[in-house]
N, C-alpha and C. Protein backbone atom coordinates (compact mmCIF):
# COMPACT_ATOMS: atom_id res chain seq x y z
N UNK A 1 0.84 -1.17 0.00
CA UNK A 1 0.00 0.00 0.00
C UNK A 1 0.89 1.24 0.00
N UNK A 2 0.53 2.47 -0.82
CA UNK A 2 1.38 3.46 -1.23
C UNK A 2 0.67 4.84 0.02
N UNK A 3 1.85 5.16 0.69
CA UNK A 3 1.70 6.04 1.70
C UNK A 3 1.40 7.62 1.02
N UNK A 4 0.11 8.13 1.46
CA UNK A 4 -0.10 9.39 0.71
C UNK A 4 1.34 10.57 0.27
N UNK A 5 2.13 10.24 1.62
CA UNK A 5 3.34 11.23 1.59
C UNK A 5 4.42 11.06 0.93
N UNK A 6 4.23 9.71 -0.08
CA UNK A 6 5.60 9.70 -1.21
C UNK A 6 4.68 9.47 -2.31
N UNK A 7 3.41 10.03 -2.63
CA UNK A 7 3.18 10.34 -3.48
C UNK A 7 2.41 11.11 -4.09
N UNK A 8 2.61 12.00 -5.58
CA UNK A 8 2.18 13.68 -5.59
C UNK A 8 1.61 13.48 -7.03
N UNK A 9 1.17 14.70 -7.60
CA UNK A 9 1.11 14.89 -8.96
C UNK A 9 2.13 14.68 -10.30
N UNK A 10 1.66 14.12 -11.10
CA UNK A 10 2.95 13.88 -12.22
C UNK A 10 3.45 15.56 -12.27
N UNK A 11 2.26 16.74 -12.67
CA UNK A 11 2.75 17.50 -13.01
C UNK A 11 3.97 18.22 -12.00
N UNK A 12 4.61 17.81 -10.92
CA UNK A 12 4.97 18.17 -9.81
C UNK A 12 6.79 17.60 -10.18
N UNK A 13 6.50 16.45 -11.00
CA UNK A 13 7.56 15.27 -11.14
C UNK A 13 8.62 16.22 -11.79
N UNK A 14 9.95 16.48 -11.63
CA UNK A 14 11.27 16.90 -12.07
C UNK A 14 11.59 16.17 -13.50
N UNK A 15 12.02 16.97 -14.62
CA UNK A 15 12.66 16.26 -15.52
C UNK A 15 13.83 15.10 -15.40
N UNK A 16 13.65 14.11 -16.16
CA UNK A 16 14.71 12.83 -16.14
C UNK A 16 13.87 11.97 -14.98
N UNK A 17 13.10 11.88 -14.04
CA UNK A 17 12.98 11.14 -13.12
C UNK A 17 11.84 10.14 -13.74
N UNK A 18 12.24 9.00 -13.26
CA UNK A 18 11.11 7.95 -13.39
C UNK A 18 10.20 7.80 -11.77
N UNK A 19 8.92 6.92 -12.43
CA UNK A 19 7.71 7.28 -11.65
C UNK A 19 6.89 6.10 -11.89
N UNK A 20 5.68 5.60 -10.92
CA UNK A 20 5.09 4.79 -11.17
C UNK A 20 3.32 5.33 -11.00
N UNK A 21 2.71 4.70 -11.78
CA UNK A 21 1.36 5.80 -11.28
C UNK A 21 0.58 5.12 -10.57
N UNK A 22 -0.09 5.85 -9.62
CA UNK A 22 -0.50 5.14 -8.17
C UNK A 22 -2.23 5.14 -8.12
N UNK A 23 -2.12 6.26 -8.81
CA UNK A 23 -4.05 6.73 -8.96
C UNK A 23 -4.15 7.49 -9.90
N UNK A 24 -5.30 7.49 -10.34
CA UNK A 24 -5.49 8.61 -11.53
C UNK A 24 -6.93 9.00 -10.75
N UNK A 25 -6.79 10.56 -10.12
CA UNK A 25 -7.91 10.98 -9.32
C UNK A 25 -8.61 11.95 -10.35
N UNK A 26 -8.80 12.00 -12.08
CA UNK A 26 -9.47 12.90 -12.34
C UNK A 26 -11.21 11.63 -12.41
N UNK A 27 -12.33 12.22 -13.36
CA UNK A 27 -13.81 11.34 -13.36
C UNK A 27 -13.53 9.84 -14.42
N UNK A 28 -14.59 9.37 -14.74
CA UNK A 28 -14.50 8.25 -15.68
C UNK A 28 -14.18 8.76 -17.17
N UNK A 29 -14.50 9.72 -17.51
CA UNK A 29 -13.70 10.15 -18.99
C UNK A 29 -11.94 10.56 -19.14
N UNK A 30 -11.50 10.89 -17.90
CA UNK A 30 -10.36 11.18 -17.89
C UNK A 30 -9.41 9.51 -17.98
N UNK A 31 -10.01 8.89 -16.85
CA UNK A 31 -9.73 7.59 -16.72
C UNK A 31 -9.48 6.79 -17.75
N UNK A 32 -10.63 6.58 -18.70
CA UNK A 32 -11.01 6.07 -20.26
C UNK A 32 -9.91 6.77 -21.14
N UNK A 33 -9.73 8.00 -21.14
CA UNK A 33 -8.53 8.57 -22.43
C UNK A 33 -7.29 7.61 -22.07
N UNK A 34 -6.91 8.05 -20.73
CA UNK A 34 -5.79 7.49 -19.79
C UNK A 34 -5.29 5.99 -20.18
N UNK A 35 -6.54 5.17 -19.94
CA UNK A 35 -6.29 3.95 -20.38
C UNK A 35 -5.79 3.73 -21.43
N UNK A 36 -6.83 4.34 -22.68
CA UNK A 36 -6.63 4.22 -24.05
C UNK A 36 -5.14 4.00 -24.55
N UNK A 37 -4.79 5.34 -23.84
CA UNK A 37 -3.65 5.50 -24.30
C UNK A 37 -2.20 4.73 -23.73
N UNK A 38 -2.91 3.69 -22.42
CA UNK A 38 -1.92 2.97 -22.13
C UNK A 38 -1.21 3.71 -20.72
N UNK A 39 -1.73 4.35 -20.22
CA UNK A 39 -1.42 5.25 -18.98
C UNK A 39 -2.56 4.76 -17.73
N UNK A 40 -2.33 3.49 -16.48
CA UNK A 40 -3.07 3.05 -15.56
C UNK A 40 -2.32 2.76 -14.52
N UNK A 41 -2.81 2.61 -13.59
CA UNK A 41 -2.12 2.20 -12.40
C UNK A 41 -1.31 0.75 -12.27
N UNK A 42 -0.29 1.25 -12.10
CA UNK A 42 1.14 0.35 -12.29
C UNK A 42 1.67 0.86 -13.40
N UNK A 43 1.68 1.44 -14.50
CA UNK A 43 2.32 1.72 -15.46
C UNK A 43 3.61 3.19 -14.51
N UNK A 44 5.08 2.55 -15.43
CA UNK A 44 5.83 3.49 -15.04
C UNK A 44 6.46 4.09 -16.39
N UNK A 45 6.74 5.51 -16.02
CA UNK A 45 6.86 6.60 -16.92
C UNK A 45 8.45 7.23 -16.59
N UNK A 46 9.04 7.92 -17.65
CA UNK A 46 9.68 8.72 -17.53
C UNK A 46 9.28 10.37 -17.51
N UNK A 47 9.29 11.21 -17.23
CA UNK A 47 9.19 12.70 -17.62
C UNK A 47 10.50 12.90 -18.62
N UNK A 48 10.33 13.16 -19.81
CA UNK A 48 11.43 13.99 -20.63
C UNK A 48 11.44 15.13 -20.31
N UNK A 49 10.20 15.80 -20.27
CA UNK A 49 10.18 17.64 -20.13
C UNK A 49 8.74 17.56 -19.64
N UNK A 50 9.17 18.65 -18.31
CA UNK A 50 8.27 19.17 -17.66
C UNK A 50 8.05 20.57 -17.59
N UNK A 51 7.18 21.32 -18.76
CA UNK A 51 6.75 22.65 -18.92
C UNK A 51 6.18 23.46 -17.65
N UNK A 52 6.06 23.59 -16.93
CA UNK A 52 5.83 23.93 -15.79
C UNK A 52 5.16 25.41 -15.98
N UNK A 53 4.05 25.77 -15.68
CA UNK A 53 2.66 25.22 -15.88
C UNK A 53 1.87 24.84 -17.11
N UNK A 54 2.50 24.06 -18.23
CA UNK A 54 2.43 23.69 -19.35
C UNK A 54 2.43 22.14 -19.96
N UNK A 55 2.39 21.73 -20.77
CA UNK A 55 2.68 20.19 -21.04
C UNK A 55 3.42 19.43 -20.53
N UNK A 56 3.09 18.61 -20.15
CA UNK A 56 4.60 17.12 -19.52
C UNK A 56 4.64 16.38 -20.62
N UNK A 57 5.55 15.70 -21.21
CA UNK A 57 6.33 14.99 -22.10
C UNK A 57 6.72 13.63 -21.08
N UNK A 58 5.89 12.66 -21.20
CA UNK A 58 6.69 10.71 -20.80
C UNK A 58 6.71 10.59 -21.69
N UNK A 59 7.45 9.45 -21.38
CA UNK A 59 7.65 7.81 -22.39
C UNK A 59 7.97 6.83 -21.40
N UNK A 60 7.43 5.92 -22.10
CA UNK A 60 7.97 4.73 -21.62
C UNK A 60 8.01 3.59 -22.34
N UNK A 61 8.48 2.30 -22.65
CA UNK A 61 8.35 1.35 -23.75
C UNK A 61 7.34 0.93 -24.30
N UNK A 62 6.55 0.94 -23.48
CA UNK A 62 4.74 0.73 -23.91
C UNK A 62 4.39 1.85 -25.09
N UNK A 63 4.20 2.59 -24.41
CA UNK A 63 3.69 4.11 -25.19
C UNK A 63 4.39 5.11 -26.08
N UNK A 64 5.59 4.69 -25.77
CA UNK A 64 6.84 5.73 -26.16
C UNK A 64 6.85 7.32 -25.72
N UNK A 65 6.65 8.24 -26.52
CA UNK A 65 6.51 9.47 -25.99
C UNK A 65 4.82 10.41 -26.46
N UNK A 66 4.90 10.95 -25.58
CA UNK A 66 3.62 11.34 -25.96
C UNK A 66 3.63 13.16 -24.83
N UNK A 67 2.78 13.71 -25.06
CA UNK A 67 2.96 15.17 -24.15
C UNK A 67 0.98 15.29 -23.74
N UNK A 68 1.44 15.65 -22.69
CA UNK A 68 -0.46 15.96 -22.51
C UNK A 68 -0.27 16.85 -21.26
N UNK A 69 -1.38 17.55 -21.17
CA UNK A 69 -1.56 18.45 -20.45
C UNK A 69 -0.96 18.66 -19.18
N UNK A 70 -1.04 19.87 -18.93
CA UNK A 70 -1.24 20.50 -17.04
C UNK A 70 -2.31 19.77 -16.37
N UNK A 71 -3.49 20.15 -16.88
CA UNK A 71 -4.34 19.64 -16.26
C UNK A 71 -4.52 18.04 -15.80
N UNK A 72 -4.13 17.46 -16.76
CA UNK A 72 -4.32 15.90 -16.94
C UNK A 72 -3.58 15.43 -15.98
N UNK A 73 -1.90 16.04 -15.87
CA UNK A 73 -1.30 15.49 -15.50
C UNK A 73 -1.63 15.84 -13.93
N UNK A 74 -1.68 16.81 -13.69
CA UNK A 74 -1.96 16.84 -12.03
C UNK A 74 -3.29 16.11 -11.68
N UNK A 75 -3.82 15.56 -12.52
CA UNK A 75 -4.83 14.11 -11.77
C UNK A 75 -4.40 12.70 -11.88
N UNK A 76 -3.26 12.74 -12.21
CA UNK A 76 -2.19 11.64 -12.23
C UNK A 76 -1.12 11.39 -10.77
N UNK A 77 -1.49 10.29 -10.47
CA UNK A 77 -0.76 10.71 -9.10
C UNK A 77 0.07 9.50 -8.89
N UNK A 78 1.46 9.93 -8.74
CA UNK A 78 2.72 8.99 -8.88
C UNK A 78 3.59 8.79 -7.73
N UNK A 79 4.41 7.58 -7.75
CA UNK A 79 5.57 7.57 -6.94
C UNK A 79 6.75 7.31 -7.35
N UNK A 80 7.99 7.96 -6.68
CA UNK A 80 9.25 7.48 -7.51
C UNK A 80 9.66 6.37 -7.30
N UNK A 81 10.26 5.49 -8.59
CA UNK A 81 10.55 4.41 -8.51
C UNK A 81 11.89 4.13 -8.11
């Protein structure tokens, strides 16, 4: 079980660091894109670039790279791996 206090928003996450995602706290449509695209709980990510208050940029072998929102990403909620 993942202790609230080691873990935060992707959009929060430092460039270069890897991450594992713990919850995705936005509704069921956010959830559904999320999936789609291969982004669920247990999936781990890199941050390439973190625009700060702007787009985040992961990848990871699954998905490769992809950039999505501020918004999105702070309902993404991760821990470092």
């Amino acid at each position: 079980m993942t202790s609230k206090h080691h873990s935060f928003p992707l959009s929060n996450v430092k460039e270069g660091s890897r991450v594992r995602v713990v919850e995705i706290t936005g509704g069921r449509g956010l959830t559904r894109r999320l999936m789609e695209i291969g982004i669920l709980p247990g999936t781990e990510i890199e941050v390439v670039k973190n625009n700060f208050p702007g787009p985040v940029i992961i990848k990871n072998e699954t998905i490769g790279s992809i950039c999505i929102g501020y918004g999105m990403a702070s309902k993404i909620i991760v821990e470092v791996v």
